[in-house]
N, C-alpha and C. Protein backbone atom coordinates (compact mmCIF):
# COMPACT_ATOMS: atom_id res chain seq x y z
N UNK A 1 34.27 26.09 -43.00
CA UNK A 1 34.85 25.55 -41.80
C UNK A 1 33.96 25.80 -40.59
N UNK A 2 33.43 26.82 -40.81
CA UNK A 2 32.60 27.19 -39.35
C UNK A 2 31.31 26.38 -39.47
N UNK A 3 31.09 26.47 -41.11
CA UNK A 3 29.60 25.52 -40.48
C UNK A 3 29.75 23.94 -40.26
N UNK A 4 31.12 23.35 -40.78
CA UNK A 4 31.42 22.10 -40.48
C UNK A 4 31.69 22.00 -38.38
N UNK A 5 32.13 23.24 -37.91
CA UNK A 5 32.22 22.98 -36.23
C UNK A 5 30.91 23.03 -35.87
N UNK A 6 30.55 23.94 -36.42
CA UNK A 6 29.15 23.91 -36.21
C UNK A 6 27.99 22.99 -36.06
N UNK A 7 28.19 21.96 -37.10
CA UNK A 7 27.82 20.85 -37.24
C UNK A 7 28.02 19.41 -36.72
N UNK A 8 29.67 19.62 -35.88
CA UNK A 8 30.00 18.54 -35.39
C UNK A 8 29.92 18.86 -33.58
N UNK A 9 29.59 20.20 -33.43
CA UNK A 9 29.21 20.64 -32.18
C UNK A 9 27.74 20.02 -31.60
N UNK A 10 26.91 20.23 -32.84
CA UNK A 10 25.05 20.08 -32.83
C UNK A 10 25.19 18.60 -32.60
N UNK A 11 26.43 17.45 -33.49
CA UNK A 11 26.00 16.48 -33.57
C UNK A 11 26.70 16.05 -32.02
N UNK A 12 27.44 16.77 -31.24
CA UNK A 12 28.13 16.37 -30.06
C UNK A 12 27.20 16.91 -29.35
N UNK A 13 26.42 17.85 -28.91
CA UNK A 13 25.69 17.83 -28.07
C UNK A 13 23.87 16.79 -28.35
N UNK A 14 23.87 16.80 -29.40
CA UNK A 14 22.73 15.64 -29.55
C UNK A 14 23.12 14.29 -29.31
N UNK A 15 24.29 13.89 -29.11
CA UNK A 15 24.57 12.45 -28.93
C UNK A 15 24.61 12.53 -26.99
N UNK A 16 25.35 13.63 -26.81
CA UNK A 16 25.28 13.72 -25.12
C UNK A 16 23.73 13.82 -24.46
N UNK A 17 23.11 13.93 -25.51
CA UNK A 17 21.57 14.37 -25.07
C UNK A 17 20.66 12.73 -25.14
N UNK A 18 20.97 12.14 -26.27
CA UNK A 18 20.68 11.00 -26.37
C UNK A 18 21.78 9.81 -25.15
N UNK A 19 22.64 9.67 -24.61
CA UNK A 19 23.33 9.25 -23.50
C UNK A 19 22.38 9.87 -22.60
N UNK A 20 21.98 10.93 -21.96
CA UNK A 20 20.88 11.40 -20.71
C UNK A 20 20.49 10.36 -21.00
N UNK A 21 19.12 10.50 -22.26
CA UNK A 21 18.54 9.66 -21.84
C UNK A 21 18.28 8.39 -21.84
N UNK A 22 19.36 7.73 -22.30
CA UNK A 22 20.01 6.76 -22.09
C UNK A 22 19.81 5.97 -20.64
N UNK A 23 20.80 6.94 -20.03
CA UNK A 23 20.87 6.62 -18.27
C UNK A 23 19.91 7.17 -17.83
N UNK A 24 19.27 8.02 -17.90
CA UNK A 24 17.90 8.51 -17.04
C UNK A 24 16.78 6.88 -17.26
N UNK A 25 16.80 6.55 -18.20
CA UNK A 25 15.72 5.03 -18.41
C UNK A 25 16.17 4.57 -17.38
N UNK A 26 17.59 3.78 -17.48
CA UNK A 26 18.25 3.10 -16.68
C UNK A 26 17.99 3.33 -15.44
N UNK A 27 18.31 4.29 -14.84
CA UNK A 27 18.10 4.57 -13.49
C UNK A 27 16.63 4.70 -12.90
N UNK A 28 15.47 5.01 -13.84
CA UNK A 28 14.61 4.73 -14.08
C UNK A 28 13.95 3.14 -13.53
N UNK A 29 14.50 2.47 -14.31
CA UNK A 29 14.37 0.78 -13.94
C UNK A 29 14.77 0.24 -12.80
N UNK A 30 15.66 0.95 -12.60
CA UNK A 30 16.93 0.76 -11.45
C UNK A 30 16.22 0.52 -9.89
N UNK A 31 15.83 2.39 -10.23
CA UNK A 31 15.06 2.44 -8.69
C UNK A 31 13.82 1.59 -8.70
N UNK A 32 12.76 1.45 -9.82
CA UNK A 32 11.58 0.74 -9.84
C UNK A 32 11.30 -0.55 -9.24
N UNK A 33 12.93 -1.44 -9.74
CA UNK A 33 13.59 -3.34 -9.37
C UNK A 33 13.60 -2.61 -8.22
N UNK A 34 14.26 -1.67 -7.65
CA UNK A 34 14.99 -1.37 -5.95
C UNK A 34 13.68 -1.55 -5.15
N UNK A 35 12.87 -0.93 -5.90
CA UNK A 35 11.47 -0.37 -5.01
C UNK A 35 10.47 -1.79 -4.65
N UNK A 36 10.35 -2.62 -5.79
CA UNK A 36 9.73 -3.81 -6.00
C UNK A 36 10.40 -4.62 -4.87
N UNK A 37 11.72 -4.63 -5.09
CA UNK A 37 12.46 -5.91 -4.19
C UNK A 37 12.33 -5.16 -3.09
N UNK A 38 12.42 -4.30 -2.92
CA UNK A 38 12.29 -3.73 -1.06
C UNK A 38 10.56 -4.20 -0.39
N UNK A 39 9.60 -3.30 -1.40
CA UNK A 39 8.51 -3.96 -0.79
C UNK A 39 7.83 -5.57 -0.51
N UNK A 40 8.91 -6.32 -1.62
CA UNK A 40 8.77 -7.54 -0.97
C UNK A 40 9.20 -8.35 -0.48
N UNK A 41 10.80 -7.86 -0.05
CA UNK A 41 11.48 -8.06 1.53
C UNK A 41 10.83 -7.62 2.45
N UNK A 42 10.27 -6.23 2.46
CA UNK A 42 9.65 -6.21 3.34
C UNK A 42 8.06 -6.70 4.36
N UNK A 43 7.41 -7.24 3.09
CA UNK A 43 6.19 -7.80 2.94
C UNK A 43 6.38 -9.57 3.96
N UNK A 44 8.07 -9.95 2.95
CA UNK A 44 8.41 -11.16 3.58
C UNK A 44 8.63 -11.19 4.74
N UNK A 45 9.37 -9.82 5.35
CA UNK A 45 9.66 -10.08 6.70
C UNK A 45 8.49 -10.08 7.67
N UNK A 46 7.30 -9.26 7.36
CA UNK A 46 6.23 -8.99 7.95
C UNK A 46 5.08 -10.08 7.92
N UNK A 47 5.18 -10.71 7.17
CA UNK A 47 5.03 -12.32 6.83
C UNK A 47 3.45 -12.10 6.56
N UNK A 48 3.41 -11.35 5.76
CA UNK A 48 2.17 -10.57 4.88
C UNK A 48 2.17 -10.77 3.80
N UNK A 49 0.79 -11.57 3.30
CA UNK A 49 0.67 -12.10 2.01
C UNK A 49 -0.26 -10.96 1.31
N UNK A 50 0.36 -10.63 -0.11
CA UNK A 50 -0.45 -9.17 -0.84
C UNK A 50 -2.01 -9.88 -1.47
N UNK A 51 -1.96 -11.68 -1.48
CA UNK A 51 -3.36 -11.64 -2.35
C UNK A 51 -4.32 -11.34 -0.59
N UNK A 52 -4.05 -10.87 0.55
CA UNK A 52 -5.34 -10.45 1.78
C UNK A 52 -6.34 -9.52 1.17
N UNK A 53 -5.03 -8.35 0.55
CA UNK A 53 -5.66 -7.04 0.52
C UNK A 53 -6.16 -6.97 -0.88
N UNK A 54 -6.02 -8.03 -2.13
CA UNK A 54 -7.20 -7.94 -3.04
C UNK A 54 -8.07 -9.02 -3.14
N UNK A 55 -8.16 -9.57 -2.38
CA UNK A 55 -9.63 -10.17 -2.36
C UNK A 55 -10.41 -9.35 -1.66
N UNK A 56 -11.53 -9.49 -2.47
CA UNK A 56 -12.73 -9.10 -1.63
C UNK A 56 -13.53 -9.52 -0.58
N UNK A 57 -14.03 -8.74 -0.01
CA UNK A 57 -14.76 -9.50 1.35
C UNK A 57 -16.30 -9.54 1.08
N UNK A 58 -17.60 -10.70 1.79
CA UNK A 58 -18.46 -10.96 1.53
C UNK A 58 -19.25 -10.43 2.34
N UNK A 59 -20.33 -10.46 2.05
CA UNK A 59 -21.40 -9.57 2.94
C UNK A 59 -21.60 -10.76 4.88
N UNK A 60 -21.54 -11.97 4.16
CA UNK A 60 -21.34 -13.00 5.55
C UNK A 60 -19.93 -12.51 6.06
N UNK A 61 -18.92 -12.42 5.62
CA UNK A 61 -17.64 -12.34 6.45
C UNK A 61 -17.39 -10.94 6.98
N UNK A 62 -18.11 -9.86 6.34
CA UNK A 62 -18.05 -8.93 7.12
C UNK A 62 -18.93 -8.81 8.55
N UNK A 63 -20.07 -9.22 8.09
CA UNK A 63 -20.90 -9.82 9.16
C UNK A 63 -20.03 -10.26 10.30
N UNK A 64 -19.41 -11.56 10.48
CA UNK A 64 -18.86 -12.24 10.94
C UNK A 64 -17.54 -11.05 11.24
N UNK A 65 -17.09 -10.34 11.15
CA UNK A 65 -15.97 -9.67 11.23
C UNK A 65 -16.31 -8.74 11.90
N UNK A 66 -17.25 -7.79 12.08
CA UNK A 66 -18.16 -7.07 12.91
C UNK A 66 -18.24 -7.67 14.35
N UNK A 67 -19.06 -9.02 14.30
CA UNK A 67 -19.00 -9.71 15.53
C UNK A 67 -17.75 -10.07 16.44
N UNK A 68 -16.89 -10.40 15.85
CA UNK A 68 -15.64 -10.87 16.20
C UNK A 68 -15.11 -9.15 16.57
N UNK A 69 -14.75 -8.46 15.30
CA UNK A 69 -14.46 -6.97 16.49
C UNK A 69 -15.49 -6.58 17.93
N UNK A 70 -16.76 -6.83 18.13
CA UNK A 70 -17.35 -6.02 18.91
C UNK A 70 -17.11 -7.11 20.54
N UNK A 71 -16.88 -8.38 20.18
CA UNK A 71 -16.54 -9.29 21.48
C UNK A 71 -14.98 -8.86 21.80
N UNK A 72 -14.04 -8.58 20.83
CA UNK A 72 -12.69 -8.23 21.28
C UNK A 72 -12.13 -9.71 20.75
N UNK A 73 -12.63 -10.61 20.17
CA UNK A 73 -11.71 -11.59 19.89
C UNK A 73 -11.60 -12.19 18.52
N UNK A 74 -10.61 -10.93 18.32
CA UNK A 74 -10.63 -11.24 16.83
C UNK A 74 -8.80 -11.19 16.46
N UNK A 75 -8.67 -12.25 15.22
CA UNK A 75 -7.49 -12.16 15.81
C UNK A 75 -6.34 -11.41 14.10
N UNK A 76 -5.33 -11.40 14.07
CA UNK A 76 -4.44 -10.38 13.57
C UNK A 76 -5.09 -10.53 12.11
N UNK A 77 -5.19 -11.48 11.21
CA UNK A 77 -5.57 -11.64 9.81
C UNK A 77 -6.87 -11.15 9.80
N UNK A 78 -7.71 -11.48 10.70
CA UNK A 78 -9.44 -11.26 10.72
C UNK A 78 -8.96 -9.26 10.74
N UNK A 79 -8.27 -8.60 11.36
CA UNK A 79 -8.22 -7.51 11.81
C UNK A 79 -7.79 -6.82 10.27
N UNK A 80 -6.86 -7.88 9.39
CA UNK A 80 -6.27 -7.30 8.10
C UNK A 80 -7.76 -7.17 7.79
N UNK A 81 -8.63 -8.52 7.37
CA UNK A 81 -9.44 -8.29 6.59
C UNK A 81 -10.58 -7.50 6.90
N UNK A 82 -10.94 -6.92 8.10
CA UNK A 82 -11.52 -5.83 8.54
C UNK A 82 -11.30 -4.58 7.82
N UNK A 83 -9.92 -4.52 8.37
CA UNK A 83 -9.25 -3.11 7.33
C UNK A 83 -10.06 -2.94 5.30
N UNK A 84 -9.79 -4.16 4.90
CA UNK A 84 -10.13 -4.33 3.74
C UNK A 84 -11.66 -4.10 3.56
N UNK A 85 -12.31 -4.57 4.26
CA UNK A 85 -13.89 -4.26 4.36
C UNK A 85 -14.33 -2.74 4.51
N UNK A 86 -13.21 -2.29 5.63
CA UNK A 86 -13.91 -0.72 5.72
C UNK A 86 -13.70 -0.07 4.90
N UNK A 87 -12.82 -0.32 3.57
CA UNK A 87 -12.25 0.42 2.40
C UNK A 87 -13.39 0.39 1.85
N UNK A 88 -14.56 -0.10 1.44
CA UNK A 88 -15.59 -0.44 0.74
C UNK A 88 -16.53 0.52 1.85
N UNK A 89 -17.76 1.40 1.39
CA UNK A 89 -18.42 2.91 1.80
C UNK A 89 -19.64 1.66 2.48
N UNK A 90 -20.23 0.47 1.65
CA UNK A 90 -21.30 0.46 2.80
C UNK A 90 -20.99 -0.81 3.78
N UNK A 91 -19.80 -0.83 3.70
CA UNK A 91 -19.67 -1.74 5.21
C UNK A 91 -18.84 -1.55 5.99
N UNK A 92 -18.22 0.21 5.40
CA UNK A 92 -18.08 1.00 6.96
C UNK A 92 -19.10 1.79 7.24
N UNK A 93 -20.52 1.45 6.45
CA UNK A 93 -21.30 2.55 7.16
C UNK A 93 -22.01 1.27 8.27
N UNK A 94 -22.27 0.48 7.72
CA UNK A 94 -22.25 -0.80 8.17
C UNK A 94 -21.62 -0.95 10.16
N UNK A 95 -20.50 -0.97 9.99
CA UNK A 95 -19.51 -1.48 10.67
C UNK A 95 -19.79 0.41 11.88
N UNK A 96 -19.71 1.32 11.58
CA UNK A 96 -20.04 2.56 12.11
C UNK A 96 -21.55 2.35 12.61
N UNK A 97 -22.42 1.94 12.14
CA UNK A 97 -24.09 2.02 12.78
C UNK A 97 -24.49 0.57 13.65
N UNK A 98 -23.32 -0.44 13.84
CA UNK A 98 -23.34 -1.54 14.56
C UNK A 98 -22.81 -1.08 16.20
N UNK A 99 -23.87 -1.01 17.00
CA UNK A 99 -23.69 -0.33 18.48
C UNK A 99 -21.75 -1.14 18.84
N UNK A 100 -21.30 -0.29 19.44
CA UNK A 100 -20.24 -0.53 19.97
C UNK A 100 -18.76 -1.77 19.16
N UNK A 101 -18.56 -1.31 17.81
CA UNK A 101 -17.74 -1.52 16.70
C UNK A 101 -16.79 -0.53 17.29
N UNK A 102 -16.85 0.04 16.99
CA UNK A 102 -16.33 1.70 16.76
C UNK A 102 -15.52 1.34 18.38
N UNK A 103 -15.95 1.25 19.38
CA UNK A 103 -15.37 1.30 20.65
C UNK A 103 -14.50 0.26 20.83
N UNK A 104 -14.76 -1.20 20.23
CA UNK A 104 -14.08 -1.82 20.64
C UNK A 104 -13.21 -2.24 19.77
N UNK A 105 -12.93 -1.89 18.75
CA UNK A 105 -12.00 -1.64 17.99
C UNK A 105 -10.59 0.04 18.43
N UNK A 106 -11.33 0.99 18.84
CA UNK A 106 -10.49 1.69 19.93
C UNK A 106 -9.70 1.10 20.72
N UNK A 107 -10.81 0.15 21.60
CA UNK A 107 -10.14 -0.30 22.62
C UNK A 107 -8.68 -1.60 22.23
N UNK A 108 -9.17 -2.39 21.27
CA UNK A 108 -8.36 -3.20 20.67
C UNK A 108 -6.49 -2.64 20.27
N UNK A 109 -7.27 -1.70 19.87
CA UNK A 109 -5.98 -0.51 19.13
C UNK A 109 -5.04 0.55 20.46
N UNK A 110 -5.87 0.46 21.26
CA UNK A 110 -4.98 1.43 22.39
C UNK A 110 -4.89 0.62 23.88
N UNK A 111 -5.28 -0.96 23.62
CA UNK A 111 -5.26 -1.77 24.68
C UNK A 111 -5.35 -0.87 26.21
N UNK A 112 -4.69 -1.51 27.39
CA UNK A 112 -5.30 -1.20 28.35
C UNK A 112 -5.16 0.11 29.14
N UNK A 113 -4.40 1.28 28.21
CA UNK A 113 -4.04 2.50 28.25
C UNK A 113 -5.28 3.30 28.21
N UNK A 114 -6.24 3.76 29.01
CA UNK A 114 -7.45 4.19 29.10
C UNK A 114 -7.19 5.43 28.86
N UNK A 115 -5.78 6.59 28.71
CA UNK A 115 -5.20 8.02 28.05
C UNK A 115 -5.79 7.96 26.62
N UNK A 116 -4.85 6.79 26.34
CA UNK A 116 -5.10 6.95 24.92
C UNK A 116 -6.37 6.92 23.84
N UNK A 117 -7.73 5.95 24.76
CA UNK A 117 -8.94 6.18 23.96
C UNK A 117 -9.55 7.57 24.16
């Protein structure tokens, strides 16, 4: 008798063990869909398209993206794909050894608040 409770105890706590993880998957998935659909409500509202940030940028458009930061007229997408360029080591060394990048991109970023540069 005892080893039959015994046995229907082992098989009751292995079935409660198999239910965990059961719902642990689940919730698992749960938050993952939550996480997915949030970042691309939020992507939508920001009206930000995700193929900016994997394309790559060209040695002409960084060029060209350099210039456009150092006149100040560059405008919100050119500024994404800036960002994307400096992720890459030689065209922020690039973009760093081009006289006055660096400043007017400050200035861009802390507009006409002369505290803040």
């Amino acid at each position: 008798r005892d080893d039959m409770s015994e046995l229907s105890i082992q098989r009751s706590e292995e079935s409660r063990s198999e239910v965990r993880s059961v719902v642990q998957r689940a919730h698992e998935v749960k938050h993952e869909s939550r996480s997915k659909k949030r970042l691309e409500a939020q992507s939508r509202r920001r009206k930000m398209d995700l193929s900016e940030y994997t394309e790559e940028v060209s040695e002409k458009e960084n060029k060209t993206l350099i210039n456009l930061c150092k006149s100040g007229k560059i405008s919100v997408d050119q500024l994404k794909r800036l960002s994307k360029a400096l992720t890459m080591k030689n065209y922020c060394e690039q973009f760093l050894h081009e006289d006055g990048c660096l400043h007017a991109l400050v200035g861009l970023i802390s507009g006409s608040d002369w505290n803040k540069q």
